[in-house]
C-alpha atoms as a PDB file:
ATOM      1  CA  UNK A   1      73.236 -58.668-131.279  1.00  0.00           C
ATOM      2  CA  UNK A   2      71.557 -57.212-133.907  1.00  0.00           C
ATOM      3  CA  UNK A   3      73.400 -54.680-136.556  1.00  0.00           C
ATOM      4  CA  UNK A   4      72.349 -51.725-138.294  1.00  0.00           C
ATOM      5  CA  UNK A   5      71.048 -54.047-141.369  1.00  0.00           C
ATOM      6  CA  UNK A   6      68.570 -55.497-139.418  1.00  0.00           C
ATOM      7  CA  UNK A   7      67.208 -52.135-138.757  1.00  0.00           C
ATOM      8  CA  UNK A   8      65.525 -52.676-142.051  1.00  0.00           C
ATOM      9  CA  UNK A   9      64.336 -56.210-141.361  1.00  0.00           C
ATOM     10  CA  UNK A  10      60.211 -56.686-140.492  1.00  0.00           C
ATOM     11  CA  UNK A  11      59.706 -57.824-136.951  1.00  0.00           C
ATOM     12  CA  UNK A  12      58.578 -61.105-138.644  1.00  0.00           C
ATOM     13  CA  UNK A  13      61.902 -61.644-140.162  1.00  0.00           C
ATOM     14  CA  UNK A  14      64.017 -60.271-137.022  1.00  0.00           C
ATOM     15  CA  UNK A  15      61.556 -62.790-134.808  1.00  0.00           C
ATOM     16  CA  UNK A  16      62.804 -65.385-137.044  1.00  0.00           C
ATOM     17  CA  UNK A  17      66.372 -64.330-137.107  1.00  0.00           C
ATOM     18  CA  UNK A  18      66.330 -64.266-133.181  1.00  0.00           C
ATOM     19  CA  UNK A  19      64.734 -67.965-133.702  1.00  0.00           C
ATOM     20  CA  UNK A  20      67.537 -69.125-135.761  1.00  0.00           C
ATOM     21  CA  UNK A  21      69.941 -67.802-133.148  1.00  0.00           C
ATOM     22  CA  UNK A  22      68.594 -69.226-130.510  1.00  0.00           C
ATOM     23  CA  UNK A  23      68.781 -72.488-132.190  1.00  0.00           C
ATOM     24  CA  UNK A  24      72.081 -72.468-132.697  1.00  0.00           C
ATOM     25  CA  UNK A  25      72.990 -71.726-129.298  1.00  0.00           C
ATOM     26  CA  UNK A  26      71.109 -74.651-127.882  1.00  0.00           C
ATOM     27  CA  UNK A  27      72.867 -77.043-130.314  1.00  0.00           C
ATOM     28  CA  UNK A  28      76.035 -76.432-129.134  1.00  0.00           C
ATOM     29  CA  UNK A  29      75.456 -75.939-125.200  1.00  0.00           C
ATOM     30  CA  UNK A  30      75.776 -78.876-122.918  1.00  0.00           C
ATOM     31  CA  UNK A  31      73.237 -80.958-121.348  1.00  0.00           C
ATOM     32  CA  UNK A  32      71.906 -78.761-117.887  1.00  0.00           C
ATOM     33  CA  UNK A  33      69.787 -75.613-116.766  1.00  0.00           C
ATOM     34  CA  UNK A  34      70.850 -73.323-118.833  1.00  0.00           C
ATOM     35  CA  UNK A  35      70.114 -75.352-122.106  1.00  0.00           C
ATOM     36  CA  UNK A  36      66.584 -76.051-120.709  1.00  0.00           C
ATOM     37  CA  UNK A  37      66.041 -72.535-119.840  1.00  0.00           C
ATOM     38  CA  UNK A  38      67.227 -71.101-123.650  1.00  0.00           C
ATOM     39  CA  UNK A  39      64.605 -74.289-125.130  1.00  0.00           C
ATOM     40  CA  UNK A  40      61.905 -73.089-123.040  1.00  0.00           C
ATOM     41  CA  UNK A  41      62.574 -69.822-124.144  1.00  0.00           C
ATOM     42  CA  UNK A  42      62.284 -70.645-127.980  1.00  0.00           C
ATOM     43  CA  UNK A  43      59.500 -72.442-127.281  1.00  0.00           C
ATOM     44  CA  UNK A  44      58.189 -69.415-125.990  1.00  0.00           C
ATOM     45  CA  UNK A  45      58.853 -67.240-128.523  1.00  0.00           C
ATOM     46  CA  UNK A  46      57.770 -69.655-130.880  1.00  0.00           C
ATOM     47  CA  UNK A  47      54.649 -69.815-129.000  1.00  0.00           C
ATOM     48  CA  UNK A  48      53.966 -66.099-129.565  1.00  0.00           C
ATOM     49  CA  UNK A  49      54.869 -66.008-132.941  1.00  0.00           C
ATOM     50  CA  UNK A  50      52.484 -69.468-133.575  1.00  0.00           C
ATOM     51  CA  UNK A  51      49.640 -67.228-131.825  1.00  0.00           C
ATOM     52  CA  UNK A  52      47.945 -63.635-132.924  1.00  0.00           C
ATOM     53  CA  UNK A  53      48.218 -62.443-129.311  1.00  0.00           C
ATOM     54  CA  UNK A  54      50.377 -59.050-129.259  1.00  0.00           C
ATOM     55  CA  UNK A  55      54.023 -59.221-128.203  1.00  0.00           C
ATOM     56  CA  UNK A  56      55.180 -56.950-125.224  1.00  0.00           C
ATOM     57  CA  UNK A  57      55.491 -53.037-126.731  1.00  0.00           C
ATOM     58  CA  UNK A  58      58.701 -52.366-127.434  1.00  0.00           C
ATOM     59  CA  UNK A  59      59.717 -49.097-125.815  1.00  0.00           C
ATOM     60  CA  UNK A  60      58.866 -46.370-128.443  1.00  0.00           C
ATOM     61  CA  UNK A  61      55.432 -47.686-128.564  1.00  0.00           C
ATOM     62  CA  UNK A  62      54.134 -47.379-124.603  1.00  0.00           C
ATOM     63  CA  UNK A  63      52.228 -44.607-124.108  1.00  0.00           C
ATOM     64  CA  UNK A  64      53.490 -42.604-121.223  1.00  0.00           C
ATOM     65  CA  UNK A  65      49.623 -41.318-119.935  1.00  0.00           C
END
């Protein structure tokens, strides 16, 4: 989870911070579906980051119209 210092963190460097995390996790989880499904989703993320296309808006930036 992130913490209030991370409010001050780009969305580069929080992207990259989720990255790291997600990294770690994978290392130490077992063999299975649940290890696949946390690789595909760096690989994702990675994937979005590797790419100029827009992320999803984050809540405060929808418009409501």
């Amino acid at each position: 989870m992130l913490d209030k210092a991370d409010e001050v963190l780009s969305a580069d460097e929080k992207e990259a911070k989720i990255i790291a995390a997600m990294e770690e996790v994978a290392a130490l989880m077992p063999p299975g579906p649940a290890k696949k499904f946390v690789e595909e989703m760096m690989l994702k993320r990675t994937e979005n980051t590797d790419s100029n296309s827009p992320r999803i808006p984050q809540r405060n930036n929808i418009d409501n119209n």
